[in-house]
N, C-alpha and C. Protein backbone atom coordinates (compact mmCIF):
# COMPACT_ATOMS: atom_id res chain seq x y z
N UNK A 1 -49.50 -28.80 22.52
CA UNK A 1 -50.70 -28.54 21.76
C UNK A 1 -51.32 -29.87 21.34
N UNK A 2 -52.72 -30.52 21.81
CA UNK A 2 -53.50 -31.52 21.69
C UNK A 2 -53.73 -31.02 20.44
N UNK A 3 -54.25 -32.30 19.41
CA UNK A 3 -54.99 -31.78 18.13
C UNK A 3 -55.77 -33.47 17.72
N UNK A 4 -56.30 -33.82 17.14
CA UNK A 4 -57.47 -34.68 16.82
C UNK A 4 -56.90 -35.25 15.68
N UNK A 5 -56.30 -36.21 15.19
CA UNK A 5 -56.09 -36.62 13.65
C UNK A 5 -57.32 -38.03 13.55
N UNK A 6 -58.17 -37.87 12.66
CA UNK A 6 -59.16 -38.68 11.91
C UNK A 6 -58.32 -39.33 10.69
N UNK A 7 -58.42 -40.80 11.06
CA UNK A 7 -58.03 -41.62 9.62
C UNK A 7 -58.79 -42.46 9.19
N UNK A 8 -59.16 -43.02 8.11
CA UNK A 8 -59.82 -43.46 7.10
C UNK A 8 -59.45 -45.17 7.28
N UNK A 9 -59.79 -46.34 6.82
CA UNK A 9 -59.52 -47.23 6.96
C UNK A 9 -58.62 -47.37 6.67
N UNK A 10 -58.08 -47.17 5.48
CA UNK A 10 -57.05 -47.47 4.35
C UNK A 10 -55.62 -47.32 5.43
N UNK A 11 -55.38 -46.53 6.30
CA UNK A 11 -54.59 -45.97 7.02
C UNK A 11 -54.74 -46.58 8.88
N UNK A 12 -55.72 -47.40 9.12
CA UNK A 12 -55.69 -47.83 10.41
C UNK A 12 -55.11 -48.89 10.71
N UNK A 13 -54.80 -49.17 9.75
CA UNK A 13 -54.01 -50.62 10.32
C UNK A 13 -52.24 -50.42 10.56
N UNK A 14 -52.03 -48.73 10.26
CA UNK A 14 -50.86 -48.34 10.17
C UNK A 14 -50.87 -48.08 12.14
N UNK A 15 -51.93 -47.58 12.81
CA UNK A 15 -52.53 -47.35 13.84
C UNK A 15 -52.77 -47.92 14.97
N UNK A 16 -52.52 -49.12 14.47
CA UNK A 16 -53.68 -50.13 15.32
C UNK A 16 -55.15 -50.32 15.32
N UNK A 17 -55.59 -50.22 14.28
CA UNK A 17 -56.98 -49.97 13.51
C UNK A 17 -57.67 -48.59 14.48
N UNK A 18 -56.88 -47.73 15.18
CA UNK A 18 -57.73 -46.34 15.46
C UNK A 18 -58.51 -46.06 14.46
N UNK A 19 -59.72 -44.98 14.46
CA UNK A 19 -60.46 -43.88 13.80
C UNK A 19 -60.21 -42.57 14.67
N UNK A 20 -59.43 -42.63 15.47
CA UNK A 20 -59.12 -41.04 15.95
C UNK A 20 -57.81 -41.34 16.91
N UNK A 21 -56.74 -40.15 16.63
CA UNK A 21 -55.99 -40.22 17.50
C UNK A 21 -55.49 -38.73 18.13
N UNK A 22 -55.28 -38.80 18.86
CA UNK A 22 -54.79 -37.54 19.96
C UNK A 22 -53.09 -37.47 19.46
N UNK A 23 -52.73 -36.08 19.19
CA UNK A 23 -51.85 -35.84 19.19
C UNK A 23 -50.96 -34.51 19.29
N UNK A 24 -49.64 -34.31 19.55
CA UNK A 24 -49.21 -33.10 19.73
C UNK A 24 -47.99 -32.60 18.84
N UNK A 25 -48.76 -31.38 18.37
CA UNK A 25 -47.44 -30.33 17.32
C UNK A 25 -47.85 -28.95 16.91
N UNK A 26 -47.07 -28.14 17.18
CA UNK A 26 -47.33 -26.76 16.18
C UNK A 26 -47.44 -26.72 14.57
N UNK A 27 -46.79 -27.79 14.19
CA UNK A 27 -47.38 -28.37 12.57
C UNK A 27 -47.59 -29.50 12.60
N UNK A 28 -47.78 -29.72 10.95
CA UNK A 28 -48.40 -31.03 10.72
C UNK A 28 -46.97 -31.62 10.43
N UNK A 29 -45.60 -31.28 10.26
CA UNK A 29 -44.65 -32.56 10.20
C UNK A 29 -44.47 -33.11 11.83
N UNK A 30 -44.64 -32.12 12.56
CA UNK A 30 -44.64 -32.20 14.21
C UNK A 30 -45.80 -33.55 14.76
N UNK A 31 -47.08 -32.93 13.81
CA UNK A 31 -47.84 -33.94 14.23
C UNK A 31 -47.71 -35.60 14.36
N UNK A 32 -47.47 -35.28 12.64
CA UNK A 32 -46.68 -36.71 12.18
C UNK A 32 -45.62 -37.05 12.86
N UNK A 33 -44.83 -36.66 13.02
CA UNK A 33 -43.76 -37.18 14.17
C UNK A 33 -44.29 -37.64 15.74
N UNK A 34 -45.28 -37.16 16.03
CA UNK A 34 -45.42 -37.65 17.66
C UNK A 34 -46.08 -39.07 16.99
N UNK A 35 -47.31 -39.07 16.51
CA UNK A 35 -47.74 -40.52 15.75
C UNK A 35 -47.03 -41.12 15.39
N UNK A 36 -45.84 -41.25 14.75
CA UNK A 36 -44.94 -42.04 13.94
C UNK A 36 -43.97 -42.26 15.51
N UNK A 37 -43.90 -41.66 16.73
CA UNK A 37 -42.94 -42.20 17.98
C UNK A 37 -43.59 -43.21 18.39
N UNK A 38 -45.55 -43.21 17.99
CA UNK A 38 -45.71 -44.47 18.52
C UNK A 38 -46.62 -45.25 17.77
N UNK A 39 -46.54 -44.90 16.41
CA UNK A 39 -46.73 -46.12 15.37
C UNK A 39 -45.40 -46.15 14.02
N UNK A 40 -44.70 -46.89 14.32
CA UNK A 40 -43.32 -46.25 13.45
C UNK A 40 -44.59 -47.01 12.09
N UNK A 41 -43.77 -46.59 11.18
CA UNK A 41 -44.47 -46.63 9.44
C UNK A 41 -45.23 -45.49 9.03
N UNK A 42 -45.72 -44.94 10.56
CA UNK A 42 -47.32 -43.90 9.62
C UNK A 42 -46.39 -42.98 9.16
N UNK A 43 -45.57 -41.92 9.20
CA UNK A 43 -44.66 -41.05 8.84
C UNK A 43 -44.40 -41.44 6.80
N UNK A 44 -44.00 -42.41 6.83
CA UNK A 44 -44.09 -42.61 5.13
C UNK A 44 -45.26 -43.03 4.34
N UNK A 45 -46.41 -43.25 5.15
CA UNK A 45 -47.56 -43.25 4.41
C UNK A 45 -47.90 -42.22 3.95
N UNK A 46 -47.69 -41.13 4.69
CA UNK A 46 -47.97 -39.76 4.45
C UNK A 46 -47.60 -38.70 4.22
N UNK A 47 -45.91 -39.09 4.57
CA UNK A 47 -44.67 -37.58 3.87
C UNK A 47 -44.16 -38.50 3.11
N UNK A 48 -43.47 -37.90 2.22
CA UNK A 48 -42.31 -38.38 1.65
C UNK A 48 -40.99 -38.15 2.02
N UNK A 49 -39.61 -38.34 1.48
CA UNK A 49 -39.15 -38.57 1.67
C UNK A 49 -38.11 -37.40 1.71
N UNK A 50 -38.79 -36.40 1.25
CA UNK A 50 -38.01 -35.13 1.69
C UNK A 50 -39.00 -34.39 2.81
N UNK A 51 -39.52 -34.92 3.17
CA UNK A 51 -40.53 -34.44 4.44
C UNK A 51 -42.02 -33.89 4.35
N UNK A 52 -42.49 -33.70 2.58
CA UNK A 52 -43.68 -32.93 2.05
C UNK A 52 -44.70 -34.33 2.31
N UNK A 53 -45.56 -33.80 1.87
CA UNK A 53 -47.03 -34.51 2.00
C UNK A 53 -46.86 -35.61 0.94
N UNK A 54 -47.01 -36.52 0.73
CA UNK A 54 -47.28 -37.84 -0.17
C UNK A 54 -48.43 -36.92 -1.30
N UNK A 55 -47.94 -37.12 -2.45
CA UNK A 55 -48.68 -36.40 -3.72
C UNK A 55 -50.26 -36.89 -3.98
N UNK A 56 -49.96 -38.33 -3.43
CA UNK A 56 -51.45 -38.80 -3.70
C UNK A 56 -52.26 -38.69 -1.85
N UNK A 57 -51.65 -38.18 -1.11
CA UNK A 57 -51.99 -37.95 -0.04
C UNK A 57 -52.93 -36.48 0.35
N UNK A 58 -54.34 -36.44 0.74
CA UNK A 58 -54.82 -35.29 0.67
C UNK A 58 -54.87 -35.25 2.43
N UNK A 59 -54.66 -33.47 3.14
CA UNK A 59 -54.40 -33.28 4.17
C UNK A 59 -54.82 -32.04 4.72
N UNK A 60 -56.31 -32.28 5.95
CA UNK A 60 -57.08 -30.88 6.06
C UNK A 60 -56.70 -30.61 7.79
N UNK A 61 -56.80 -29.77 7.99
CA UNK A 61 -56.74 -28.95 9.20
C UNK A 61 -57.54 -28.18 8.70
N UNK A 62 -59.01 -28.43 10.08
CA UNK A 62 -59.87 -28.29 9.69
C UNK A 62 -60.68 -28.24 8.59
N UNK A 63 -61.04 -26.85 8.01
CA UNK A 63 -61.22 -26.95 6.63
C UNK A 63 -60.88 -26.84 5.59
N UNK A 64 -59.23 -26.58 5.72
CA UNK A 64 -58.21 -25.96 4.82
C UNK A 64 -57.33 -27.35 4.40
N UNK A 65 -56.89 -27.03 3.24
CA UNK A 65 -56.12 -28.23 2.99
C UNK A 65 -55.07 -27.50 2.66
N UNK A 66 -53.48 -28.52 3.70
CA UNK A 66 -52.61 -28.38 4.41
C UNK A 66 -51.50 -27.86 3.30
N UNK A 67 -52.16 -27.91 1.76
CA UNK A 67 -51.16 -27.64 0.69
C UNK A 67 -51.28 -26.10 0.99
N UNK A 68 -52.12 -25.59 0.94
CA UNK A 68 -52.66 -24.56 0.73
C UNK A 68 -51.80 -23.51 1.68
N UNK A 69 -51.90 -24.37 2.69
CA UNK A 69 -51.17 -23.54 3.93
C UNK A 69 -49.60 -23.85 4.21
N UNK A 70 -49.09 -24.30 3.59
CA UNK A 70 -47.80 -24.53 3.80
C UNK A 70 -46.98 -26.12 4.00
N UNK A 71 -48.19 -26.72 3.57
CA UNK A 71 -47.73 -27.62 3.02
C UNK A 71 -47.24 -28.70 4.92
N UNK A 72 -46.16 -29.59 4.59
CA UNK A 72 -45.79 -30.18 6.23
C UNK A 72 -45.62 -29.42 6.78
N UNK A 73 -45.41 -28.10 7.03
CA UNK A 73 -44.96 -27.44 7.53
C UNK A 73 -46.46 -26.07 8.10
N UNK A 74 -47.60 -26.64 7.58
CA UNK A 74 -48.62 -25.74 8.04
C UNK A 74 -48.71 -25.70 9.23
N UNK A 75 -49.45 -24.88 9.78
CA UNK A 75 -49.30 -24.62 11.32
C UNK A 75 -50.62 -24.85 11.88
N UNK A 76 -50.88 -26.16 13.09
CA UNK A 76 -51.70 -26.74 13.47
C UNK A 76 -51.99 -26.31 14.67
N UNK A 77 -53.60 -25.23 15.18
CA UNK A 77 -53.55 -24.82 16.14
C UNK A 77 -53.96 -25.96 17.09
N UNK A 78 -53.91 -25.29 18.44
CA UNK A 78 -54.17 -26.46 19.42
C UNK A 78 -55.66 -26.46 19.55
N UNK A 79 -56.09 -27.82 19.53
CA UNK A 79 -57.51 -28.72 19.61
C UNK A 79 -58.33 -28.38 17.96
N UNK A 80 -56.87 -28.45 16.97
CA UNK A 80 -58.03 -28.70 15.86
C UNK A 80 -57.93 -30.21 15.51
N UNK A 81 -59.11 -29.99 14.20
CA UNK A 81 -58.93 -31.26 13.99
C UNK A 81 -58.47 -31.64 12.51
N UNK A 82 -57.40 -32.87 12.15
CA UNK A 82 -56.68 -32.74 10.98
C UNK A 82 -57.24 -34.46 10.73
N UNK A 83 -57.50 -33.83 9.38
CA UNK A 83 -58.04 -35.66 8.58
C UNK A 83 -56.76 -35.78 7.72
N UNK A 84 -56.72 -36.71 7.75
CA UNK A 84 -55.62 -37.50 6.66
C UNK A 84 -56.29 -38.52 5.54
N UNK A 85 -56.26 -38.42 4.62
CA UNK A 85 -57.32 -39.04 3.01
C UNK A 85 -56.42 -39.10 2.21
N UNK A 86 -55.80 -40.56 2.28
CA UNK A 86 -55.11 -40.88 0.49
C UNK A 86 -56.17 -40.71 -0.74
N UNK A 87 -55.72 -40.35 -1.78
CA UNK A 87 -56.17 -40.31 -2.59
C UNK A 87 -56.80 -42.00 -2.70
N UNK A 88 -57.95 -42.33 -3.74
CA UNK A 88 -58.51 -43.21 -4.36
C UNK A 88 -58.50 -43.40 -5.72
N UNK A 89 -57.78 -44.32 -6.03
CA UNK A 89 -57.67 -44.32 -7.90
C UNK A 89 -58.41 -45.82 -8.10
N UNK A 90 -58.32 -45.78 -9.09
CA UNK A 90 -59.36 -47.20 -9.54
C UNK A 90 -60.50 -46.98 -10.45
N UNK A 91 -61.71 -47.98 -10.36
CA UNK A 91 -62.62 -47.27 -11.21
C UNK A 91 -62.36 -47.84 -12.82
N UNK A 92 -63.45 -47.86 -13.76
CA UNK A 92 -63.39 -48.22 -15.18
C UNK A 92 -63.16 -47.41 -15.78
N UNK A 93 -62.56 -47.28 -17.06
CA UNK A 93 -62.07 -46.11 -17.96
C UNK A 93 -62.51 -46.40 -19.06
């Protein structure tokens, strides 16, 4: 199953400065795993360490966000497309 992952700057240099990569899984820990066979690091930018999504990590297939659906374990049909968006903190208070 082909699927589309879109990343943000913050995250391309984990990549090789991509903005889109091709990849294959019936979920999104699947996904992350074929990316992480051939960029080792991206896998902990974005799960943690029991395998869930990074807390400050936001994660859509398509238009759904991946918490919603089950979290790493949501189910990624073939030729969608999944963005990956760390959160942004900063800013004056």
């Amino acid at each position: 199953m082909a699927v589309t992952v879109r990343l943000p700057g913050v995250l391309r240099d984990a990549v090789g400065g991509q903005t889109r990569l091709s990849a294959a899984g019936s979920t999104l820990r699947d996904v992350v795993a074929d990316i992480e066979r051939r960029h080792p690091g991206f896998r902990e930018r974005v799960l943690d360490e029991s395998g869930e999504i990074r807390s400050y990590v936001n994660v859509y297939i398509g238009d759904a966000d991946a918490r919603g659906s089950g979290g790493a374990g949501a189910a990624v049909p073939d030729g969608a497309e999944v963005m990956v968006i760390p959160a942004m903190a900063g800013g004056r208070g």
